[in-house]
Protein backbone atom coordinates (compact mmCIF):
# COMPACT_ATOMS: atom_id res chain seq x y z
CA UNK A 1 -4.28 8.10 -18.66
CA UNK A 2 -4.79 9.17 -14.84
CA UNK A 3 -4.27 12.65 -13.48
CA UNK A 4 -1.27 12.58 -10.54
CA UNK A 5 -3.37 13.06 -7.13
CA UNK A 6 -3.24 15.98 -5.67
CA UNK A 7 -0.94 16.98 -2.72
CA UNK A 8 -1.54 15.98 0.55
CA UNK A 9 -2.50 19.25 1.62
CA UNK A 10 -5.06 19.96 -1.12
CA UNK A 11 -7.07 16.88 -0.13
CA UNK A 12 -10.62 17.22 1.43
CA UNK A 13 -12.17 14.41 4.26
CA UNK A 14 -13.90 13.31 1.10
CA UNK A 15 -10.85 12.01 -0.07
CA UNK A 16 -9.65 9.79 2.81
CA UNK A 17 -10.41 6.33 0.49
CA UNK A 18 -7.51 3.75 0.90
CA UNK A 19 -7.51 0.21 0.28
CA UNK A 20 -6.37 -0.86 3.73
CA UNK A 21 -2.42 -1.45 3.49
CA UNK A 22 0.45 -0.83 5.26
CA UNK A 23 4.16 -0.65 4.28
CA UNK A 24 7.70 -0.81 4.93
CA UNK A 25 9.52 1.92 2.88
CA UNK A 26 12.99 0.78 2.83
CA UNK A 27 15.77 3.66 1.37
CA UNK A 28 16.75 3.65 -2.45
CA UNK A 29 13.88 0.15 -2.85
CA UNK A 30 10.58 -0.61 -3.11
CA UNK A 31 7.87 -0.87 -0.96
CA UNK A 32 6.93 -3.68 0.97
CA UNK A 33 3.19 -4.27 1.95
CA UNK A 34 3.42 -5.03 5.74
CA UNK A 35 -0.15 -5.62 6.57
CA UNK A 36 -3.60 -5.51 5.35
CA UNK A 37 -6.47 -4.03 7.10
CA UNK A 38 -9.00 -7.66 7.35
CA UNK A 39 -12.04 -7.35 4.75
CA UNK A 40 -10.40 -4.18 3.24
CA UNK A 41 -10.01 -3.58 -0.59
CA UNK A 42 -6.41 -5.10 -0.54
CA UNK A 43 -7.18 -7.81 1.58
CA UNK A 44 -10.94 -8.75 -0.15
CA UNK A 45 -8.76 -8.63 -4.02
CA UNK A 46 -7.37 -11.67 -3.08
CA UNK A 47 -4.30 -10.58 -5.00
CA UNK A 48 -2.63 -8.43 -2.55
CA UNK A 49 -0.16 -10.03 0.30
CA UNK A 50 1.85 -9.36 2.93
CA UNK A 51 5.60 -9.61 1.95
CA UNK A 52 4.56 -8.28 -1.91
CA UNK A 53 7.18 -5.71 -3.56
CA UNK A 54 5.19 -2.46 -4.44
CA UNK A 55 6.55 -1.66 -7.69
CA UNK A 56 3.88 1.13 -9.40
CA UNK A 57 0.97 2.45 -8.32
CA UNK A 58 -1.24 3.38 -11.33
CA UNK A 59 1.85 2.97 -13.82
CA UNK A 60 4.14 5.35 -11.55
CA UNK A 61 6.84 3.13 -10.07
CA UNK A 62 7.14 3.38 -6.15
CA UNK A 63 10.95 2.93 -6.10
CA UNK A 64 12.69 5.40 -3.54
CA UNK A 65 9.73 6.77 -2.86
CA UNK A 66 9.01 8.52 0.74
CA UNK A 67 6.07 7.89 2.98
CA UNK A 68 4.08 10.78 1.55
CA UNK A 69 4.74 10.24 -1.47
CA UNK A 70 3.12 6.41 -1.39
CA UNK A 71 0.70 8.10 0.54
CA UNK A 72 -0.07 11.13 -2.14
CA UNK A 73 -0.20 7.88 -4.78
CA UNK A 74 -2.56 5.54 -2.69
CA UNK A 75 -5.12 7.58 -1.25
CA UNK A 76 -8.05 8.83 -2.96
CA UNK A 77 -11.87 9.75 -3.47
CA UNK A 78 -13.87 6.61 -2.17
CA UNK A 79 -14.92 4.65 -5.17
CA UNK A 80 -12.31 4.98 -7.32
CA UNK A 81 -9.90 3.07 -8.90
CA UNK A 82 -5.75 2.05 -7.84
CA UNK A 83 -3.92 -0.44 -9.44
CA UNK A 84 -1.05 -1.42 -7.76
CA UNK A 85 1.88 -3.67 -9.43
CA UNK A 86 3.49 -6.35 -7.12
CA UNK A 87 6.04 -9.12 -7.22
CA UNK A 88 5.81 -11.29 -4.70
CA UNK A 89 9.46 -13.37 -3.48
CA UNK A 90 7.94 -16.39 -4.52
CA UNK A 91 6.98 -15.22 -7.91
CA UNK A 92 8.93 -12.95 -9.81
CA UNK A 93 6.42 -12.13 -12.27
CA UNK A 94 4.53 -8.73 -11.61
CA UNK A 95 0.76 -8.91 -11.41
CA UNK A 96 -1.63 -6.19 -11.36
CA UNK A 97 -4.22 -5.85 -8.32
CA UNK A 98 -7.32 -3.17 -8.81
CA UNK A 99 -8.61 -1.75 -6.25
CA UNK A 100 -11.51 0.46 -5.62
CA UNK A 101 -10.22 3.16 -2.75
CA UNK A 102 -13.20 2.87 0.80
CA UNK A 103 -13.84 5.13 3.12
CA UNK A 104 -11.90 3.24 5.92
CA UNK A 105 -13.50 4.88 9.16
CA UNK A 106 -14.67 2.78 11.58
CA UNK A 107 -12.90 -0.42 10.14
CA UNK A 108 -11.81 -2.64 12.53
CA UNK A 109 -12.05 -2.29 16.57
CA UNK A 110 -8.44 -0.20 16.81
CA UNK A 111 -10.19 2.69 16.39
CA UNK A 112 -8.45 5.37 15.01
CA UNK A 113 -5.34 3.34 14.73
CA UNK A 114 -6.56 0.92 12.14
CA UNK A 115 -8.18 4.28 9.90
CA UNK A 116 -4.45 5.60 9.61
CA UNK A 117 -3.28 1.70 8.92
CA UNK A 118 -6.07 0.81 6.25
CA UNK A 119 -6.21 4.64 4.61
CA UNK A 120 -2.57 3.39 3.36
CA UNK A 121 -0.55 5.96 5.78
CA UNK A 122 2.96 4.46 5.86
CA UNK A 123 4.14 3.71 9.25
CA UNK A 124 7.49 2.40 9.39
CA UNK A 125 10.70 3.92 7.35
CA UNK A 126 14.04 2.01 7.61
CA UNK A 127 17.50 2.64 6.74
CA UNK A 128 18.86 -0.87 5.87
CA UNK A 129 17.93 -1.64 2.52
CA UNK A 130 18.39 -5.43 2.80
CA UNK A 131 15.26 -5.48 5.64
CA UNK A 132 12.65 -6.14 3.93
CA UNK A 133 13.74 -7.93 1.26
CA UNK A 134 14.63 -10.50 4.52
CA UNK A 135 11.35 -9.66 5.86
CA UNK A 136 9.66 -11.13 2.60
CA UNK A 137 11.52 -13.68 2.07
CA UNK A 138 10.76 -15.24 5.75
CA UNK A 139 6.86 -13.77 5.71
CA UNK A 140 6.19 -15.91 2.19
CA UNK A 141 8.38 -19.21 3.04
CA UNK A 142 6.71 -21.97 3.59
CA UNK A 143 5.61 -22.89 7.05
């Protein structure tokens, strides 16, 4: 078994691995990926989409969660291991996707703007729990 991570607040800059996501953290749902940092350890598993339902990270489900709680879950020492379980609108069977946490600085030409995005800091909150289920749904139909 895994250890919980430590609070935010007890983390060092050695810590700052994340596997280049972002998310939409509706209220009283899961988590939706919203984005993936290009050639970063989401995007390079091949596994990991935009549109996915986050349903665990490392066995600890992700419903209701808050943005620093994801956050607390996702980010780690460089090098080691997540495993995230998604669902997908298309498939309704969870998969697992491991992922080994990167030091995310200097990825991408935004600058400090893509760091925040690809260490797995949660940008967007929203009230209405049928968004991103909506979101999903149109980001995996078929063009």
């Amino acid at each position: 078994t895994t250890s919980p991570p430590p609070p935010p607040a007890a983390r060092s800059a050695s810590m700052e691995g994340g596997v280049g996501a972002t998310y939409e953290i509706p209220a009283n749902a899961y988590p939706v990926i919203k984005d993936l940092a290009r050639d970063g350890p989401a995007d390079a598993s091949g596994m990991v989409f935009p549109g996915d339902v986050l349903l665990a990270v490392d066995g600890q489900s992700t419903f209701g969660v808050t943005a620093q709680s994801l956050s607390a879950m996702v980010l780690g020492v460089p090098g080691s291991v997540v495993r995230f379980t998604l669902r997908s609108a298309a498939d309704e069977r969870p998969r697992t996707a491991t992922l080994t946490r990167r030091n995310m600085r200097g990825a991408g030409a935004e600058g400090s703007k893509r760091l925040s995005e690809a260490a797995g800091m949660i940008l967007n909150s929203f009230k209405n729990p049928s968004y991103p289920r909506r979101t999903a749904q149109r980001n995996l139909a078929p063009a």
